[in-house]
C-alpha atoms as a PDB file:
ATOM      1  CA  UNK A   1      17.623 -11.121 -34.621  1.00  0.00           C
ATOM      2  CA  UNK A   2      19.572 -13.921 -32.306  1.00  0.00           C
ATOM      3  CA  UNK A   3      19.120 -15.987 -35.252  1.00  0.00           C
ATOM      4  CA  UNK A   4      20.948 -13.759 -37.989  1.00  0.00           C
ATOM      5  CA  UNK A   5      23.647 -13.442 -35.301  1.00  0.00           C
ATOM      6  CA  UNK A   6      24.330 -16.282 -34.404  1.00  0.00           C
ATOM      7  CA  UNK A   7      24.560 -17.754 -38.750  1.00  0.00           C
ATOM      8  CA  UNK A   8      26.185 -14.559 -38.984  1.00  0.00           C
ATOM      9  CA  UNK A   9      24.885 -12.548 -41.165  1.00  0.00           C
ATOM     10  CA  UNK A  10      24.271  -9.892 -38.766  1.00  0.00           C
ATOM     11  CA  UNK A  11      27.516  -8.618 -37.253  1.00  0.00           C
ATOM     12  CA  UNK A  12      27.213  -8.480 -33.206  1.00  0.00           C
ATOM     13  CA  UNK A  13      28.485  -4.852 -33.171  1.00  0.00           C
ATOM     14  CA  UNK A  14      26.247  -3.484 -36.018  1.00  0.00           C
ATOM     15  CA  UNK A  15      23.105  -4.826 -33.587  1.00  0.00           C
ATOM     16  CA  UNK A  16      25.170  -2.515 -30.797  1.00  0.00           C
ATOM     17  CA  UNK A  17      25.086   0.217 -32.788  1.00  0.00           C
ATOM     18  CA  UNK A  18      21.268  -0.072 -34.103  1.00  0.00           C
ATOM     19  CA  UNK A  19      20.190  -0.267 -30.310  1.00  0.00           C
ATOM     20  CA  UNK A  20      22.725   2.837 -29.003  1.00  0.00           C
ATOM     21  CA  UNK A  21      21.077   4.870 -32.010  1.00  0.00           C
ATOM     22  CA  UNK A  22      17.932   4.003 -30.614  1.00  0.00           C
ATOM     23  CA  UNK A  23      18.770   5.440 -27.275  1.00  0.00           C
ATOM     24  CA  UNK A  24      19.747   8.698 -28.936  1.00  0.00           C
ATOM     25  CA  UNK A  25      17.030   8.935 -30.644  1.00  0.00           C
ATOM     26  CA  UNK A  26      15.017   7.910 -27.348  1.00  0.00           C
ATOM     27  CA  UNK A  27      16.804  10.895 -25.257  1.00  0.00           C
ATOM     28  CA  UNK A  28      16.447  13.693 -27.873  1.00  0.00           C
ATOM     29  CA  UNK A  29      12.600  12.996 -28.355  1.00  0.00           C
ATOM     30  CA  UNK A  30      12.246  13.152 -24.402  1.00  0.00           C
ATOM     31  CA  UNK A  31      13.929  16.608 -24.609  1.00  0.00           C
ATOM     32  CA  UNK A  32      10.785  17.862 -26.246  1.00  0.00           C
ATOM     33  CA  UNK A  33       7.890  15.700 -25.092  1.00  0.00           C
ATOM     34  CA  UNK A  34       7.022  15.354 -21.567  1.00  0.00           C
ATOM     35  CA  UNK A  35       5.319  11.701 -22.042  1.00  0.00           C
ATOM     36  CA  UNK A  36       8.587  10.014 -23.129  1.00  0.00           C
ATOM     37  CA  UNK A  37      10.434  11.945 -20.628  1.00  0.00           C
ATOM     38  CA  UNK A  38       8.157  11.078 -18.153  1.00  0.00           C
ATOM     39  CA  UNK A  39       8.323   7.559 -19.260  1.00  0.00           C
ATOM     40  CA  UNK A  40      12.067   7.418 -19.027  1.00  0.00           C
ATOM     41  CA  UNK A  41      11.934   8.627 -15.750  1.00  0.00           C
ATOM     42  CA  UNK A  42       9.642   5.727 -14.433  1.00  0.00           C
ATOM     43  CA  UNK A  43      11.763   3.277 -16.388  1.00  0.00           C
ATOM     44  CA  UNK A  44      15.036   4.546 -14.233  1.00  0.00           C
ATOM     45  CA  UNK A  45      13.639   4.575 -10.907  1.00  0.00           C
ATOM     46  CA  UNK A  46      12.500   1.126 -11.411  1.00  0.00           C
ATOM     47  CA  UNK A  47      15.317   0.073 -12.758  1.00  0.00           C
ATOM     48  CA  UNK A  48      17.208   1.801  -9.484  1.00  0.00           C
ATOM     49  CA  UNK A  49      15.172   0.131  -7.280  1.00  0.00           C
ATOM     50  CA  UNK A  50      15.747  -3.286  -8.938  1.00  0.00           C
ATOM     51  CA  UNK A  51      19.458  -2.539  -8.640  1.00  0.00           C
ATOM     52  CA  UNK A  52      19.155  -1.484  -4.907  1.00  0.00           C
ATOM     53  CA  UNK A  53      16.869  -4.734  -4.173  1.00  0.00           C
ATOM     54  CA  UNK A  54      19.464  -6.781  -6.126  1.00  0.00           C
ATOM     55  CA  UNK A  55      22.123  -5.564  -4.042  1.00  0.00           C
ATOM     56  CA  UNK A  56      20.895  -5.559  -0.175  1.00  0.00           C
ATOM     57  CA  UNK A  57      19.738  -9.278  -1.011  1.00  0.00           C
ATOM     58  CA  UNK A  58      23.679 -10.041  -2.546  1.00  0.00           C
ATOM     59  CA  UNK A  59      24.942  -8.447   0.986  1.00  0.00           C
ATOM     60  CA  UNK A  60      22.527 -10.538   3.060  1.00  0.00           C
ATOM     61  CA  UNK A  61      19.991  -8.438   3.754  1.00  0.00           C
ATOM     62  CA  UNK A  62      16.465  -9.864   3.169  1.00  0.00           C
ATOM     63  CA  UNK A  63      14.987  -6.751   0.499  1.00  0.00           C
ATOM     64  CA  UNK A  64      11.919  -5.295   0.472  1.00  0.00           C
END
């Protein structure tokens, strides 16, 4: 896909769009199944974590 970008053939905001629609799509399955919920669930707490790690090493601290 970086390569249709970047001759241009594949706008930069229709790529946006494809990957929000995925997310929608994502977020109403998980309202119905409890594996993709569950999933999505793991995915934001590690992504929290990474964020909170990423952040006490920026302010000096020495993570975890």
């Amino acid at each position: 896909m970086t390569a249709a970008i970047e001759d241009g053939s594949l706008p930069v905001r229709r790529l946006e769009s494809y990957h929000k629609l995925i997310r929608e799509n994502r977020r109403i399955v998980a309202k119905t199944d409890a594996r993709v919920r569950s999933e999505m669930l793991k995915e934001w707490k590690r992504m929290g974590r990474e964020g909170r790690t990423a952040m006490e090493l920026k302010r000096g601290g020495r993570g975890r």
